[in-house]
Every structure is written in C-alpha cells, then in structure tokens.
C-alpha atoms as a PDB file:
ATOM      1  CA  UNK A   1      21.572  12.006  -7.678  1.00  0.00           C
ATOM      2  CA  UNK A   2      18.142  10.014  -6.512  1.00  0.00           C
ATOM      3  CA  UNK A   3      17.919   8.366  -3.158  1.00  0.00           C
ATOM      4  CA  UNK A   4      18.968   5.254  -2.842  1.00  0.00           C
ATOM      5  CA  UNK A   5      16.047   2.306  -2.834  1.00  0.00           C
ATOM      6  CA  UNK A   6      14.503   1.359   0.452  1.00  0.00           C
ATOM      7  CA  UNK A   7      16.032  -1.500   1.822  1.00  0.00           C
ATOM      8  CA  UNK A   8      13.836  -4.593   1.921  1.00  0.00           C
ATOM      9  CA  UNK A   9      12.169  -5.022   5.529  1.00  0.00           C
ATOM     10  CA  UNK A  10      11.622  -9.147   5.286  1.00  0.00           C
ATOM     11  CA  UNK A  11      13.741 -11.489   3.817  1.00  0.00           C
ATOM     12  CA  UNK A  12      14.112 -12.405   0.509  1.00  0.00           C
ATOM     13  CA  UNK A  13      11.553 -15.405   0.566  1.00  0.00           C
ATOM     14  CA  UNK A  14       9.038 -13.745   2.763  1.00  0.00           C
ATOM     15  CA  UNK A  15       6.232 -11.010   2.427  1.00  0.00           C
ATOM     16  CA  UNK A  16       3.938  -9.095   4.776  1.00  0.00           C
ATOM     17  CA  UNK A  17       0.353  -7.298   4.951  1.00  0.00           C
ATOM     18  CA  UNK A  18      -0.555  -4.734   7.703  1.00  0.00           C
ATOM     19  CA  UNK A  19      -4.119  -4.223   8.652  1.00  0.00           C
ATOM     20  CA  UNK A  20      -4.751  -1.315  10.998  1.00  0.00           C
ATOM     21  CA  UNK A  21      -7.845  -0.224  13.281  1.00  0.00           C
ATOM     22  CA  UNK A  22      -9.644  -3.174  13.198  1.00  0.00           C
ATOM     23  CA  UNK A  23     -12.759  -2.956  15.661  1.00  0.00           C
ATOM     24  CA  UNK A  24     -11.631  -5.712  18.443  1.00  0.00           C
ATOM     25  CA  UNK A  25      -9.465  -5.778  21.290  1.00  0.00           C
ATOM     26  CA  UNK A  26      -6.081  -7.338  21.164  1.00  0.00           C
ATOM     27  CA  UNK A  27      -6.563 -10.159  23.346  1.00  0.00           C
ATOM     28  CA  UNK A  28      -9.835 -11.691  21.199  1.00  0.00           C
ATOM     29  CA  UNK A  29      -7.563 -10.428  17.921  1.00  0.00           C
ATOM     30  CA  UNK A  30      -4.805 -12.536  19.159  1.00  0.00           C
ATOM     31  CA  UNK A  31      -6.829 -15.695  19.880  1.00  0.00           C
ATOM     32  CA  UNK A  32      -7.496 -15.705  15.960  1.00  0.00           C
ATOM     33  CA  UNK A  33      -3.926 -14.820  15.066  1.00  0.00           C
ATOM     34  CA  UNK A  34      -2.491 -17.707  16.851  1.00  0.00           C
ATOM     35  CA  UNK A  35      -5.205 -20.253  14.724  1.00  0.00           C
ATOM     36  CA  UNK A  36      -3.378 -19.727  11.740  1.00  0.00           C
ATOM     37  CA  UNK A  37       0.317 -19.312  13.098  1.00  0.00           C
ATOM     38  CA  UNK A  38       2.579 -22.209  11.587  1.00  0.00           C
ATOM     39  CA  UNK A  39       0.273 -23.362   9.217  1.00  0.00           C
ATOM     40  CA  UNK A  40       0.152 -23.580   5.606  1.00  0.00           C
ATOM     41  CA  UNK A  41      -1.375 -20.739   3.768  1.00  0.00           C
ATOM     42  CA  UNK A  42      -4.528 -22.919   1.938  1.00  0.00           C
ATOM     43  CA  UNK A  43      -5.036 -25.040   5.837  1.00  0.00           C
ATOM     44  CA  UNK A  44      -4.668 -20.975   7.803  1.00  0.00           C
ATOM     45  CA  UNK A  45      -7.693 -19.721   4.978  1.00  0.00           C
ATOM     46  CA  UNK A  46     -10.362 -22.792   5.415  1.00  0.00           C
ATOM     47  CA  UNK A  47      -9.822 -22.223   9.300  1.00  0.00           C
ATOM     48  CA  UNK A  48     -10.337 -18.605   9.191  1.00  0.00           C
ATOM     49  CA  UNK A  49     -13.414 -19.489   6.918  1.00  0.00           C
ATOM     50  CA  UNK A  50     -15.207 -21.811   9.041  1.00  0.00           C
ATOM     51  CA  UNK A  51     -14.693 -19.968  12.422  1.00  0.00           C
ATOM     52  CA  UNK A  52     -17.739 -18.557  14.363  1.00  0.00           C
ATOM     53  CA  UNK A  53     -15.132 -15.316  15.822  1.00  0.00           C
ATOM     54  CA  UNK A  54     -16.323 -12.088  14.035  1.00  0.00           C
ATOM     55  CA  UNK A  55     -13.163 -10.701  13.393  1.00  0.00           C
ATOM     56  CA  UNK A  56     -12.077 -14.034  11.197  1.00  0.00           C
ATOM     57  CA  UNK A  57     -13.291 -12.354   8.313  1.00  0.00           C
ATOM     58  CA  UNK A  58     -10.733  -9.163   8.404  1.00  0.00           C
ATOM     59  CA  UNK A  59      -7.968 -11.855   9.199  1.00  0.00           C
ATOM     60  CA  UNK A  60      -8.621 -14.128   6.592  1.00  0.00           C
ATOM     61  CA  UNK A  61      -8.397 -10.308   4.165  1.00  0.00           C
ATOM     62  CA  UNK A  62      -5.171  -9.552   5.753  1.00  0.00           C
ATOM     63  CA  UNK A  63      -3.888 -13.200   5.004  1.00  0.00           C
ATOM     64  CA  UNK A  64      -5.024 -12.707   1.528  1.00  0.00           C
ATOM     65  CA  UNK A  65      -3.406  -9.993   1.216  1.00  0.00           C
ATOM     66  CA  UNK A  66      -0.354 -11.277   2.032  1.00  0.00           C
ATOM     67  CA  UNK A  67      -0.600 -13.755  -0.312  1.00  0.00           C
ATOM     68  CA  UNK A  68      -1.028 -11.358  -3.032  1.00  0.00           C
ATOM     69  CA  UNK A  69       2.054  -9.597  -1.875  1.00  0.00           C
ATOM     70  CA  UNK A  70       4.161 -12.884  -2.295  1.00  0.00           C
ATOM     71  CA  UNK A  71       2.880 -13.710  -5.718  1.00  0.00           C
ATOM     72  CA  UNK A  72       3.034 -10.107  -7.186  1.00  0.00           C
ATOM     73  CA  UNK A  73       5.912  -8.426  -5.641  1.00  0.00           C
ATOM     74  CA  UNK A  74       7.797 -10.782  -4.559  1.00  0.00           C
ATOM     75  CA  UNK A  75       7.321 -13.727  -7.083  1.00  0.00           C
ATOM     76  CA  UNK A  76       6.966 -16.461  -4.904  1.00  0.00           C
ATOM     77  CA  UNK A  77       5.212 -19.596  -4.895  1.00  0.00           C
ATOM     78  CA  UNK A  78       1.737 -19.342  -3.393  1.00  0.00           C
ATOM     79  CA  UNK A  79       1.685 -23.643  -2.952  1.00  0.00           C
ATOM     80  CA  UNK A  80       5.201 -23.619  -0.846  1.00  0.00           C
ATOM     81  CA  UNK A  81       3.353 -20.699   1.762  1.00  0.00           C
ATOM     82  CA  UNK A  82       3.608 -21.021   5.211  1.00  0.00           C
ATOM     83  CA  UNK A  83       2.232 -18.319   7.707  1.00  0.00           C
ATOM     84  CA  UNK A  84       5.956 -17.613   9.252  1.00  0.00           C
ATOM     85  CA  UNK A  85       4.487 -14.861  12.067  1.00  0.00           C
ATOM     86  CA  UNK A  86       1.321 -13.560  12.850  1.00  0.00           C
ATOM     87  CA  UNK A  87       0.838 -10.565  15.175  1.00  0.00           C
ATOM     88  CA  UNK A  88      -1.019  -8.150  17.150  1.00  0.00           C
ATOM     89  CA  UNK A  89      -0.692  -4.739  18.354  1.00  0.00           C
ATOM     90  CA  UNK A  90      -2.506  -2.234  20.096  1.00  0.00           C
ATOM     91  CA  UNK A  91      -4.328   0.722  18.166  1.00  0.00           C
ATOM     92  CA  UNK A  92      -6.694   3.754  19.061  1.00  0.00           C
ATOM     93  CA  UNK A  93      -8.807   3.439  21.704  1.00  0.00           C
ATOM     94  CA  UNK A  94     -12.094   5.251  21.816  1.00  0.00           C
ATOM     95  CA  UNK A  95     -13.681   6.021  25.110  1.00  0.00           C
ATOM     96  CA  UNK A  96     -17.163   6.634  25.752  1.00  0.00           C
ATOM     97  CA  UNK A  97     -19.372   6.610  28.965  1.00  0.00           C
ATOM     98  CA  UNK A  98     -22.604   5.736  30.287  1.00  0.00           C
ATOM     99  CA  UNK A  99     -25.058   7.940  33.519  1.00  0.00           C
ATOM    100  CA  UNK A 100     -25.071   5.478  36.173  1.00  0.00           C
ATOM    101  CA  UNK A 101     -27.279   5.705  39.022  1.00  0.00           C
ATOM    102  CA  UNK A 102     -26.050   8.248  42.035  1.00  0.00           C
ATOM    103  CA  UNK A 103     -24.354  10.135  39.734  1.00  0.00           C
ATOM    104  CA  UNK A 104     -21.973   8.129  38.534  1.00  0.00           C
ATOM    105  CA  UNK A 105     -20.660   7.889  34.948  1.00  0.00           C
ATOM    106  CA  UNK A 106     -19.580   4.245  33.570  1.00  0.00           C
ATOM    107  CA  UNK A 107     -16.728   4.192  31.646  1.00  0.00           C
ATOM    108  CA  UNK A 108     -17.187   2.101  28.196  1.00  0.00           C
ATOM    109  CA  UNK A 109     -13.497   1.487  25.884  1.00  0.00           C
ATOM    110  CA  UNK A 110     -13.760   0.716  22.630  1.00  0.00           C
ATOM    111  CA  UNK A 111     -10.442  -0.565  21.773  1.00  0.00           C
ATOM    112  CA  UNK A 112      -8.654  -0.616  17.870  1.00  0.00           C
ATOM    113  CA  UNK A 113      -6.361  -3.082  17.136  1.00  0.00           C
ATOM    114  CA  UNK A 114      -3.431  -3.999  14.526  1.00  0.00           C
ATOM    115  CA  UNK A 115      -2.493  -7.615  12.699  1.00  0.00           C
ATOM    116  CA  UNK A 116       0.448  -8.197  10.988  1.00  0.00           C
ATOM    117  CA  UNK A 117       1.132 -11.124   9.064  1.00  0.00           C
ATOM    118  CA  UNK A 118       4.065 -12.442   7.532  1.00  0.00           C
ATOM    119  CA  UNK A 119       4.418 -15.626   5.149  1.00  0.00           C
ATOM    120  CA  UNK A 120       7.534 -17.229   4.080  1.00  0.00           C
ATOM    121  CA  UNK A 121       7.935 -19.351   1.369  1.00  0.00           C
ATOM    122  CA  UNK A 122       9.042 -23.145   2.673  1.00  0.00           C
ATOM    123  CA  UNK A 123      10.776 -25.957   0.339  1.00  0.00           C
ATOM    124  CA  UNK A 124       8.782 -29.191   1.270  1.00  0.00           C
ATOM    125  CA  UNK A 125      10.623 -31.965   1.703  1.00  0.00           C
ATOM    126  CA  UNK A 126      10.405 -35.139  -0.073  1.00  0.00           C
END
C-alpha cells in the first residue's frame, strides 16, 4: 500500500546538481555556464579552475557535484562524462536603495541566481 517510486527525471545515463541563490546575476552566471557546455567533465573543471570570473568557484562545486551524483547514484563512469546541459535561471532579487541628491532615492538590485547542470555519460569512439 506505499506510493509508488518517483519516476526518474533524466535519463538513464545522465545525472544532475541544482545550485540555488547564488550571489550573481544571470547574464554574468550564464557567461560561465556556457564555458563548460559540451565539454568533457575533467577539460569543463581545469577551465572553471583557471578562470579570473568570481562565480567560477560555485560552478566548478555544482559540476562536482554532479559528478558525484553520476558515480554514486547513478553508477556511471566518471572518465566517459560529458557536460550534456548547463543552465541558468533567475532567483530572488533583493532591492536596496541609495539618498541621491534633490531628493531622490537610487535604486540598487541585487539579483540571485540558479545553475543547473546536467552530465551524460558518452561512449567514445574508437
């Protein structure tokens, strides 16, 4: 009489990792995203290593989380990894203000943003 077990949401070879409110707008998130999009999962983490963005740091977690995912729950080979999608959504955004002269107020947004990534295991071939 239990509930029946959630359906898988990715495909049999493939895993995912969700990272939410991360402290950067979408657009400069999604700059980083695309870096790594297509690539191989060893090639996407020295990239995300090396670059000067801030916000490299929390993707290159995300993607490493991911990769846990694969090898642990899913059982799949980290080597054959490929970073299958990679993307970006909008999250909270906090607003704040600053006096300007004449009795004005400037408006400052701090915008939250969202990464998914998803990594699919690829047979090379030879």
């Amino acid at each position: 009489m239990s509930k029946d077990k959630n359906p898988r949401r990715v495909a049999d070879n493939e895993a995912m990792a969700k990272t939410r409110m991360l402290r950067t707008s979408p657009q400069k998130l999604n700059l980083v995203a695309a870096m790594i999009r297509g690539k191989k999962v060893e090639k996407a983490l020295s990239d995300l290593t090396f670059s000067k963005k801030r916000i490299a740091g929390d993707v290159k977690k995300c993607l490493q989380s991911a990769i846990a995912n694969a090898e642990n729950n899913h059982n799949l080979d980290v080597d054959e990894l490929v970073v299958a999608e990679a993307w970006v959504g909008k999250n909270l955004i906090m607003k704040r203000g600053r006096p300007r002269a004449r009795g004005r107020f400037g408006k400052i947004v701090k915008p939250f943003s969202e990464l998914t990534i998803k990594v699919r295991q690829v047979e090379e071939q030879a």
